[in-house]
C-alpha atoms as a PDB file:
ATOM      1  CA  UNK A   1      16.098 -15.573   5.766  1.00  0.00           C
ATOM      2  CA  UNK A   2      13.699 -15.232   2.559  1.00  0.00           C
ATOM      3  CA  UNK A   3      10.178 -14.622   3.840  1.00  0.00           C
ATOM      4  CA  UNK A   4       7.218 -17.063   3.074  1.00  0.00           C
ATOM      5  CA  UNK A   5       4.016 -15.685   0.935  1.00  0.00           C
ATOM      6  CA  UNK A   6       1.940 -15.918   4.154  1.00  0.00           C
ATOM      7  CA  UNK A   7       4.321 -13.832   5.892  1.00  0.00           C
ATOM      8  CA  UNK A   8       4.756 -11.168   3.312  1.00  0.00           C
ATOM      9  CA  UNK A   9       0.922 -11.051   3.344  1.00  0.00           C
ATOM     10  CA  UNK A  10       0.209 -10.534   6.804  1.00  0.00           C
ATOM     11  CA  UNK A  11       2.991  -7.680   6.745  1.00  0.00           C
ATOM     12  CA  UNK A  12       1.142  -5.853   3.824  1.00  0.00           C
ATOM     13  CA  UNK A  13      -2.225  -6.278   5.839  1.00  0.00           C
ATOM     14  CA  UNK A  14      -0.736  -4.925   9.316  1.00  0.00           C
ATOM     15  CA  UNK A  15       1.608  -2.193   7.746  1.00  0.00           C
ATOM     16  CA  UNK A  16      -2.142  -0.999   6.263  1.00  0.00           C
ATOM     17  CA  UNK A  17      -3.444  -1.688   9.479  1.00  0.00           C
ATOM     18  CA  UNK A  18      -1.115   1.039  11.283  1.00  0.00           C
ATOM     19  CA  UNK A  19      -1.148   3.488   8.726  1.00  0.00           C
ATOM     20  CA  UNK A  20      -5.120   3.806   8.772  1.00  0.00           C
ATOM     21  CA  UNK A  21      -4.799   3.566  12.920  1.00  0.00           C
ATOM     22  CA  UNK A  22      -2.357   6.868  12.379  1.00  0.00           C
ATOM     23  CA  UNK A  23      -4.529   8.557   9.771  1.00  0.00           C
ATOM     24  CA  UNK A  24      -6.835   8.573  12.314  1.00  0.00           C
ATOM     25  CA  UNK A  25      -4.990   9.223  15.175  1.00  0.00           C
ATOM     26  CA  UNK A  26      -3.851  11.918  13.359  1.00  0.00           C
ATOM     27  CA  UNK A  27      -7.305  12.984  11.124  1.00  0.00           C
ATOM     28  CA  UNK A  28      -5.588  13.327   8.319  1.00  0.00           C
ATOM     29  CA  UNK A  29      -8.778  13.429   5.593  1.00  0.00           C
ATOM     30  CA  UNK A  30      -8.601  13.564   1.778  1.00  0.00           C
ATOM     31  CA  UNK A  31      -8.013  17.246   2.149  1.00  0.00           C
ATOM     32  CA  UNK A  32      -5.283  17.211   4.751  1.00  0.00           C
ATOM     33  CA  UNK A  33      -3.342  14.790   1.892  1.00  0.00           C
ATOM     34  CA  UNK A  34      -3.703  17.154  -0.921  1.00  0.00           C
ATOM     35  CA  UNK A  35      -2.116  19.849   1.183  1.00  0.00           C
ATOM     36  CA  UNK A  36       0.010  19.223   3.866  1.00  0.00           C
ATOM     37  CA  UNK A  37       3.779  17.581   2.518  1.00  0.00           C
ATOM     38  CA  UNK A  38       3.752  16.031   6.886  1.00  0.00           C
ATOM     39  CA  UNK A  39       0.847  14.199   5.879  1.00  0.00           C
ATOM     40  CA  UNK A  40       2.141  13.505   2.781  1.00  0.00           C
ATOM     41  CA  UNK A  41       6.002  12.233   4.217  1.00  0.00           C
ATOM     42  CA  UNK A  42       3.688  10.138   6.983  1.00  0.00           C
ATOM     43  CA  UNK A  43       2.087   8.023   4.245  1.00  0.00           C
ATOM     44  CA  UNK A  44       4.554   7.550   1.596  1.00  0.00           C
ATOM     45  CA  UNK A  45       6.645   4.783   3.889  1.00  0.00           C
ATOM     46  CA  UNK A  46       4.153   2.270   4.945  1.00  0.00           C
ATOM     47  CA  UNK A  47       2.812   2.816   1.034  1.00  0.00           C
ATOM     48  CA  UNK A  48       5.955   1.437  -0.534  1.00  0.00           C
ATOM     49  CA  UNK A  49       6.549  -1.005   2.353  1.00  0.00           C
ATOM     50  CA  UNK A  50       3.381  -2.251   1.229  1.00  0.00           C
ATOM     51  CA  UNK A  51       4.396  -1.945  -2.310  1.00  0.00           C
ATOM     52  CA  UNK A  52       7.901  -3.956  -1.243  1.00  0.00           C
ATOM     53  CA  UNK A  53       5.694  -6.490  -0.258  1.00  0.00           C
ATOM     54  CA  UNK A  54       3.956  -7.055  -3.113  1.00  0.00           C
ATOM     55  CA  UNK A  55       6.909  -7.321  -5.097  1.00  0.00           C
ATOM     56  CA  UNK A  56       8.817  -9.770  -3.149  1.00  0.00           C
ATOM     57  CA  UNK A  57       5.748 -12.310  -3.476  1.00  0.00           C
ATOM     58  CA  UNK A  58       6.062 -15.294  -5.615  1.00  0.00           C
ATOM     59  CA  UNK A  59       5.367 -15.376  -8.961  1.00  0.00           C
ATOM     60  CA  UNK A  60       3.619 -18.221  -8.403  1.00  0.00           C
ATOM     61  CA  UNK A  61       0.897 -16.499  -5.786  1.00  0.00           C
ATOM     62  CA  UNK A  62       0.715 -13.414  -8.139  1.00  0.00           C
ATOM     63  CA  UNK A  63      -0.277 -15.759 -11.309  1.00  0.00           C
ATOM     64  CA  UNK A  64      -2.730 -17.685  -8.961  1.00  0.00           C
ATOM     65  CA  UNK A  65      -4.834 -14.548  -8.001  1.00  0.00           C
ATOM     66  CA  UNK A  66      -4.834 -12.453 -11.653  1.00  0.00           C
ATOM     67  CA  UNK A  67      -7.812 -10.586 -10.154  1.00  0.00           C
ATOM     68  CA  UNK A  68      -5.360  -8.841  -7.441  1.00  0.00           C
ATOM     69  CA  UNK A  69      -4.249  -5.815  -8.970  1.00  0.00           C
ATOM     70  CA  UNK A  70      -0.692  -6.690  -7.879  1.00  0.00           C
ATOM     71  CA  UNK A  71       1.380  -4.960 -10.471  1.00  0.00           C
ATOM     72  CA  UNK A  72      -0.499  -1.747  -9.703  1.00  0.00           C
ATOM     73  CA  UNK A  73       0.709  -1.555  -6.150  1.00  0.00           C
ATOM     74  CA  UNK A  74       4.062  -2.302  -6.803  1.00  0.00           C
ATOM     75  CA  UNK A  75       4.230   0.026  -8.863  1.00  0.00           C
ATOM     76  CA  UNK A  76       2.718   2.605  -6.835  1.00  0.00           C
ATOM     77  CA  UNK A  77       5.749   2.109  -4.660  1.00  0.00           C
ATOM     78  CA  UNK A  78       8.595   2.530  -7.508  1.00  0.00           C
ATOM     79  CA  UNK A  79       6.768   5.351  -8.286  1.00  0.00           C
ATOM     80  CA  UNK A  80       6.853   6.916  -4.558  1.00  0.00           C
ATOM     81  CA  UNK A  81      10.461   6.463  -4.107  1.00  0.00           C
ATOM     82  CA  UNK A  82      12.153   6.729  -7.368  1.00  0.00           C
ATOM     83  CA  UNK A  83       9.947   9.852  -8.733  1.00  0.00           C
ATOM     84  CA  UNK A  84       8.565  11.712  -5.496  1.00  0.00           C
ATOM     85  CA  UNK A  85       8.639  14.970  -6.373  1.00  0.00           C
ATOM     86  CA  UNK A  86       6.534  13.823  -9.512  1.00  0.00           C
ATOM     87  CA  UNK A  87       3.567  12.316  -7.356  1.00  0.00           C
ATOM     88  CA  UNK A  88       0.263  13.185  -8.147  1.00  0.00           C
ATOM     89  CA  UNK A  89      -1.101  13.663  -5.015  1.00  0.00           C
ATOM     90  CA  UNK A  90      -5.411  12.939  -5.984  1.00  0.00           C
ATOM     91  CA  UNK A  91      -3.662   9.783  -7.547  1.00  0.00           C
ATOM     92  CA  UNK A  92      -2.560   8.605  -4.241  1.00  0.00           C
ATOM     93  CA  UNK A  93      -5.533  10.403  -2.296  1.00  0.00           C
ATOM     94  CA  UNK A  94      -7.670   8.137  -4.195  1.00  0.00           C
ATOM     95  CA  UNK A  95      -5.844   4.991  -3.676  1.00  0.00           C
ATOM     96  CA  UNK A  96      -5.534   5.224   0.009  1.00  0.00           C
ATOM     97  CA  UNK A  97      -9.316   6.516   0.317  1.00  0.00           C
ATOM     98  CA  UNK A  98     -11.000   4.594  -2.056  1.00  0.00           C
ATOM     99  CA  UNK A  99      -9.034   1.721  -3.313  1.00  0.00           C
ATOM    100  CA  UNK A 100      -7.214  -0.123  -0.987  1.00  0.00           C
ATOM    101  CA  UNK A 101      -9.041  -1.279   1.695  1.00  0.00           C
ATOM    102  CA  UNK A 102     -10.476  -3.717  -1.494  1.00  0.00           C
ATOM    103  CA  UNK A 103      -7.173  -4.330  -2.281  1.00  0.00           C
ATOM    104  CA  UNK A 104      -6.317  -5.596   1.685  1.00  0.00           C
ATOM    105  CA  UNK A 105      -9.771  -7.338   1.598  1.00  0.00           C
ATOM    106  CA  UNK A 106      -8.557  -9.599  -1.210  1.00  0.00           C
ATOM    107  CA  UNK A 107      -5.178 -10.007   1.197  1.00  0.00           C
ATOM    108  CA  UNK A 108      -6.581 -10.947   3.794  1.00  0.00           C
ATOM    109  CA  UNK A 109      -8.692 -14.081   2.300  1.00  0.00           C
ATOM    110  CA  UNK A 110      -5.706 -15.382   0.904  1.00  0.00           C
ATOM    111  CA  UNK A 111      -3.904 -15.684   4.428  1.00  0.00           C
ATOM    112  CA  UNK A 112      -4.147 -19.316   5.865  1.00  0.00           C
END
């Protein structure tokens, strides 16, 4: 069964959801993502789930809201599973700390 736009949303916004809840749970900081490759594992999933997501959204949605920096986190999660070893770890550090909860704000007003 193909998934609707409004579902794939809501899946982007809770798989964020959980992953900040664990961060938390779990205090991983900035720092503790530079360093630690547990950390590092514990994010990568729910980052190209996310990333999954975004892809599998109609093109239609995706040309409707050109302000959404959709091709960006897509290809965030190519780049986590097909080149790992080649992350750049402040790259992602910054997205998770600084970039995406605007990126799940603009999610979120597009759900019904």
């Amino acid at each position: 069964m193909k998934n609707s736009d409004q579902e794939r949303l809501k899946k982007i916004v809770a798989t964020w959801d959980a992953l900040q809840t664990q961060m938390h749970l779990h205090q991983i900081t900035r720092e503790e993502l530079m360093q630690d490759p547990f950390s590092q594992w514990a994010v990568t999933t729910p980052l190209y789930n996310i990333g999954e997501q975004v892809y599998k959204l109609t093109p239609e949605l995706k040309a409707n809201n050109p302000d959404i920096p959709w091709s960006v986190v897509s290809g965030l999660r190519h780049r986590l599973v097909h080149d790992y070893e080649g992350i750049n770890w402040s790259i992602i550090v910054t997205v998770i700390f600084d970039e995406m909860d605007a990126f799940i704000e603009s999610v979120k007003a597009l759900i019904d």
